[in-house]
N, C-alpha and C. Protein backbone atom coordinates (compact mmCIF):
# COMPACT_ATOMS: atom_id res chain seq x y z
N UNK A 1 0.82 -1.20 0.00
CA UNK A 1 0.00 0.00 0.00
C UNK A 1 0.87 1.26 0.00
N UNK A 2 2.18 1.34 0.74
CA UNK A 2 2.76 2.27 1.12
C UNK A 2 3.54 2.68 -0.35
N UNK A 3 3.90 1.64 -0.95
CA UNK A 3 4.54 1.45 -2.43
C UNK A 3 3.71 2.51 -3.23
N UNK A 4 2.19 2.28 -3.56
CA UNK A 4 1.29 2.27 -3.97
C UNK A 4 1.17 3.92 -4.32
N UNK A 5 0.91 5.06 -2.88
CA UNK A 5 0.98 5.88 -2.49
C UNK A 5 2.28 6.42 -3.10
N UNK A 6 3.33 5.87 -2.76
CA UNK A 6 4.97 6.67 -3.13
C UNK A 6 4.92 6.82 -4.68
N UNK A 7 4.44 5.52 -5.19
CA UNK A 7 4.31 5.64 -6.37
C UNK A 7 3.59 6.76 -7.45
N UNK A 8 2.48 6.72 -6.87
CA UNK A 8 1.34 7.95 -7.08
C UNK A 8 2.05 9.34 -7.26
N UNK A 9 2.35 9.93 -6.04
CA UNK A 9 3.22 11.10 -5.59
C UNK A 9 4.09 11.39 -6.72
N UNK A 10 5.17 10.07 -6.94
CA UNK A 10 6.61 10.40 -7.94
C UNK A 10 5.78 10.40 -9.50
N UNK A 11 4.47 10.11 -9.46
CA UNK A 11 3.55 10.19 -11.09
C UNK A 11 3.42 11.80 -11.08
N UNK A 12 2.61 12.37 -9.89
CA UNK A 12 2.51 13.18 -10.04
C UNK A 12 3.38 14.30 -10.19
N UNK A 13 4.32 14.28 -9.41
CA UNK A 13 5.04 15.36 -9.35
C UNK A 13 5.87 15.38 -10.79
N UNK A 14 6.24 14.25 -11.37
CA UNK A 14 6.54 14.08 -12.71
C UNK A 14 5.80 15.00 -13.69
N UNK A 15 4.71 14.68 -13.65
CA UNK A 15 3.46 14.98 -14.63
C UNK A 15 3.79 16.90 -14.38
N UNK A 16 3.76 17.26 -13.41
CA UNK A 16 3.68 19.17 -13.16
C UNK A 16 4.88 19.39 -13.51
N UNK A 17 6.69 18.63 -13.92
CA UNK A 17 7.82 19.17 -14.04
C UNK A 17 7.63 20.18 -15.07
N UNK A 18 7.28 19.64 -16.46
CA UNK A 18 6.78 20.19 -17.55
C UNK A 18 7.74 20.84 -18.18
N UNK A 19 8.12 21.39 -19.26
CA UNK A 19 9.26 22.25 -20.00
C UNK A 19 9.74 23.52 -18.91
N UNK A 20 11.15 24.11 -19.06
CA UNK A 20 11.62 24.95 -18.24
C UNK A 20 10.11 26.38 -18.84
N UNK A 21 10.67 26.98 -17.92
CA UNK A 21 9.62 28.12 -18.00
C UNK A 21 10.87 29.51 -18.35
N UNK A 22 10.38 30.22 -19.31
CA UNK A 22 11.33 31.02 -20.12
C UNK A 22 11.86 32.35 -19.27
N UNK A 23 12.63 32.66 -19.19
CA UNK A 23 13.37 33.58 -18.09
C UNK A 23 14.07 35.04 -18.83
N UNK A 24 14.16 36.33 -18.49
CA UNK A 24 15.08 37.29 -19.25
C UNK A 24 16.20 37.65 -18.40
N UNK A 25 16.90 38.18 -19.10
CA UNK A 25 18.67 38.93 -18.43
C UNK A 25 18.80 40.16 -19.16
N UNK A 26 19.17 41.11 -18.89
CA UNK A 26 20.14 41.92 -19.90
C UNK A 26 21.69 42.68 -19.56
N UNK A 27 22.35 42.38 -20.41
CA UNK A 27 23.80 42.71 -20.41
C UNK A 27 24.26 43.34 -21.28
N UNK A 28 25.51 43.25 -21.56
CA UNK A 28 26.22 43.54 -22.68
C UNK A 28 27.00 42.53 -22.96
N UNK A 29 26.86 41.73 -24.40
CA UNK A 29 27.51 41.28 -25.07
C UNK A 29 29.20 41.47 -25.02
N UNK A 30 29.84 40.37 -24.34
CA UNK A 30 31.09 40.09 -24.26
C UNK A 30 31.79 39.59 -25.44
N UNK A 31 31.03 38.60 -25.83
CA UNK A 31 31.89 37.60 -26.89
C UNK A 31 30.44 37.00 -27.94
N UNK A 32 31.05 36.74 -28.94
CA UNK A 32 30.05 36.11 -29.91
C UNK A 32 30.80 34.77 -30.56
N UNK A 33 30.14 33.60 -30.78
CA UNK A 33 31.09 32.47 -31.13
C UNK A 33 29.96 32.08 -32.12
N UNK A 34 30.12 32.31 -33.80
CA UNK A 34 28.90 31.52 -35.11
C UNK A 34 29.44 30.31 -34.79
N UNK A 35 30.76 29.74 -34.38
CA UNK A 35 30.79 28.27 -34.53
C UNK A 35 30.22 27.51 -33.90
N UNK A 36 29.80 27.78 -32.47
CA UNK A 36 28.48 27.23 -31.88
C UNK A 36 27.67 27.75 -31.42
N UNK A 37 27.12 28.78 -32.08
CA UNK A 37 25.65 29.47 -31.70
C UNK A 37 25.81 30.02 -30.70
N UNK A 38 26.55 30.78 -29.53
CA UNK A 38 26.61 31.51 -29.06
C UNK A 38 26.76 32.57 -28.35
N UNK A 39 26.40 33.35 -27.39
CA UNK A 39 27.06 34.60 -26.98
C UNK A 39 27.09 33.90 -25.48
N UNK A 40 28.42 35.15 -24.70
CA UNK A 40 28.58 35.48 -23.44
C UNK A 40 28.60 36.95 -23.49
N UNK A 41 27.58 36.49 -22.07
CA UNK A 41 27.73 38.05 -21.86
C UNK A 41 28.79 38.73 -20.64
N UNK A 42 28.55 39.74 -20.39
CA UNK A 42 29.66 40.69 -19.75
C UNK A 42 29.61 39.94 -18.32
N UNK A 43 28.73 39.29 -17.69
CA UNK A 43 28.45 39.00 -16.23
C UNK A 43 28.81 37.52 -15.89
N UNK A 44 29.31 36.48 -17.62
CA UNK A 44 30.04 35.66 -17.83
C UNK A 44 29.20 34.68 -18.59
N UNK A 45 27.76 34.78 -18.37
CA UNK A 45 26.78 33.72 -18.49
C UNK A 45 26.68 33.51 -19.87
N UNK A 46 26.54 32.14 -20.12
CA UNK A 46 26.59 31.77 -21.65
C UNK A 46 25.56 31.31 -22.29
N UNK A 47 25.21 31.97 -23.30
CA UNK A 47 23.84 31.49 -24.09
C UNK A 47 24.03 30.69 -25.13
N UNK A 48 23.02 29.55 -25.22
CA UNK A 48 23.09 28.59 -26.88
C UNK A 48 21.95 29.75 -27.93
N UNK A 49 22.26 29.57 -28.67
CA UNK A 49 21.34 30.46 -29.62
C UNK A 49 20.28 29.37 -30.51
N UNK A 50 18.82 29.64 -30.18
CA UNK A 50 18.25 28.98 -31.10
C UNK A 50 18.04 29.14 -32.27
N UNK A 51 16.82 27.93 -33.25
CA UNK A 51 17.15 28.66 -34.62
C UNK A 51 16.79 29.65 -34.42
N UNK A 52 16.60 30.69 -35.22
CA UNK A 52 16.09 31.73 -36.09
C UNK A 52 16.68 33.11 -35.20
N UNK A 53 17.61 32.81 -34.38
CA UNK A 53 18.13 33.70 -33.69
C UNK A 53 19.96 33.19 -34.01
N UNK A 54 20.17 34.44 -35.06
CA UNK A 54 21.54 34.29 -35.93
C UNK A 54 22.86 35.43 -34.99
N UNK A 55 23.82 34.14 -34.55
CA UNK A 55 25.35 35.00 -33.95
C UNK A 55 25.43 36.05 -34.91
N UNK A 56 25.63 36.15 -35.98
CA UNK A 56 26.26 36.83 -36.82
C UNK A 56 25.38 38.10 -37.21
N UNK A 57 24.28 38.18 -36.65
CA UNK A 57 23.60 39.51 -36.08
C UNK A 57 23.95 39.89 -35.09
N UNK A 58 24.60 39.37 -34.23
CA UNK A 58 25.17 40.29 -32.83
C UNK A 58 26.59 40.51 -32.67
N UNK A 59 26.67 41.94 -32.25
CA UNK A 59 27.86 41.71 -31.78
C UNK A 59 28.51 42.36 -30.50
N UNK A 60 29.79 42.35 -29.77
CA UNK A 60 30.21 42.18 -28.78
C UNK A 60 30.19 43.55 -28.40
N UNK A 61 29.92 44.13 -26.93
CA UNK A 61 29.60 45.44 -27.10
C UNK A 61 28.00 45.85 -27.44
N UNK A 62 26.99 45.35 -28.04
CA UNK A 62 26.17 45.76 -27.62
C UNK A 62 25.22 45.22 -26.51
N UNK A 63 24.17 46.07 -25.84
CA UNK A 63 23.33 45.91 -25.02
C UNK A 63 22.36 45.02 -25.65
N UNK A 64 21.54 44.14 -24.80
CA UNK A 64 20.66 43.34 -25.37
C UNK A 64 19.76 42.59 -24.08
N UNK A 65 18.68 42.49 -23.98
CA UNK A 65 17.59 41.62 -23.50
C UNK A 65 17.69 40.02 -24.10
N UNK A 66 17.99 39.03 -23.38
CA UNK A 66 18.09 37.74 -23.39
C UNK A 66 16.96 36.95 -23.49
N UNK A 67 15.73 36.79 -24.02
CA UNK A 67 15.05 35.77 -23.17
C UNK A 67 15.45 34.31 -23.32
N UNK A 68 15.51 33.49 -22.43
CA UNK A 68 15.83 31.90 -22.82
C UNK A 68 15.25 30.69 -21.63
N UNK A 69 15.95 29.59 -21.67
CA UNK A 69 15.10 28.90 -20.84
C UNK A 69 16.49 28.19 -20.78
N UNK A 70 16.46 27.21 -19.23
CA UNK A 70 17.92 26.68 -18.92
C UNK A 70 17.15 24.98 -18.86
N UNK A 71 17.35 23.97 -19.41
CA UNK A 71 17.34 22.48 -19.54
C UNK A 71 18.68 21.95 -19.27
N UNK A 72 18.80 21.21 -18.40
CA UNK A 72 19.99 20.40 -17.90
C UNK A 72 21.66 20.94 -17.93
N UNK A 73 20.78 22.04 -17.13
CA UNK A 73 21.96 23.06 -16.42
C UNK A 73 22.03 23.77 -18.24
N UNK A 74 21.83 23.78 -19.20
CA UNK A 74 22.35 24.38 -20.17
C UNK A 74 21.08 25.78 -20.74
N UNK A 75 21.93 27.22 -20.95
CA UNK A 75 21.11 28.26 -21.19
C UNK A 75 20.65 28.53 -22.67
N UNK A 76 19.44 28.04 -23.33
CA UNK A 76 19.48 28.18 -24.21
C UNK A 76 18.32 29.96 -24.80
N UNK A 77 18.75 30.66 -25.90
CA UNK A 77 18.26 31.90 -25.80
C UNK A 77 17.32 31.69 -27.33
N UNK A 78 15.60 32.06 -27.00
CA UNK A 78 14.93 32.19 -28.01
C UNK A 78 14.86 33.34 -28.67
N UNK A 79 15.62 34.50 -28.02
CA UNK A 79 15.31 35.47 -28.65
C UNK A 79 16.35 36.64 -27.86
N UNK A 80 17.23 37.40 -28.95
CA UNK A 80 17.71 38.51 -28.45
C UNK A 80 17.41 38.98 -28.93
N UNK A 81 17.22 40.76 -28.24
CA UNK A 81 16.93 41.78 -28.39
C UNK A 81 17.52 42.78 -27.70
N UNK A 82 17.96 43.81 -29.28
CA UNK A 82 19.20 44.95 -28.66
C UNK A 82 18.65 46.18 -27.72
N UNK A 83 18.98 46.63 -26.70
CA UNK A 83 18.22 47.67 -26.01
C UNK A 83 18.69 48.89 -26.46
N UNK A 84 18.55 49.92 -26.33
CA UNK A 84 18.88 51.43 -26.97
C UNK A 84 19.11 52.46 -25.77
């Protein structure tokens, strides 16, 4: 019975993990790398770049809004955007 119950619990709490939930930063662009998709910024933190979000539109030195989401410890960014 006690199995039963534990079991239940580790379904559920499974079931609510669900995809990371999307997060913003903004910095300034430290470094840009096209050979693997992506930037660090000034505060050290490193972004993967998804598709349709191209390195070779950014570059080092400017300001920018991050949004992204972090999956197994890794930061991946759906979308930059330069601030003014």
């Amino acid at each position: 019975m006690k199995m039963h119950i534990l079991l239940g619990a580790v379904l559920v709490t499974a079931g609510l993990a669900g995809p990371a939930a999307a997060a913003e930063t903004q910095g300034t662009i430290k470094s840009v790398n096209p050979k693997t998709d992506s930037i660090t910024l000034s505060d050290g933190k490193t972004f993967v770049l998804s598709e349709g979000v191209e390195a070779e539109t950014l570059k080092a030195g400017e300001k920018v809004k991050v949004t992204y989401a972090t999956t197994a410890g890794k930061m991946t960014a759906s979308k930059v955007q330069i601030v003014k």
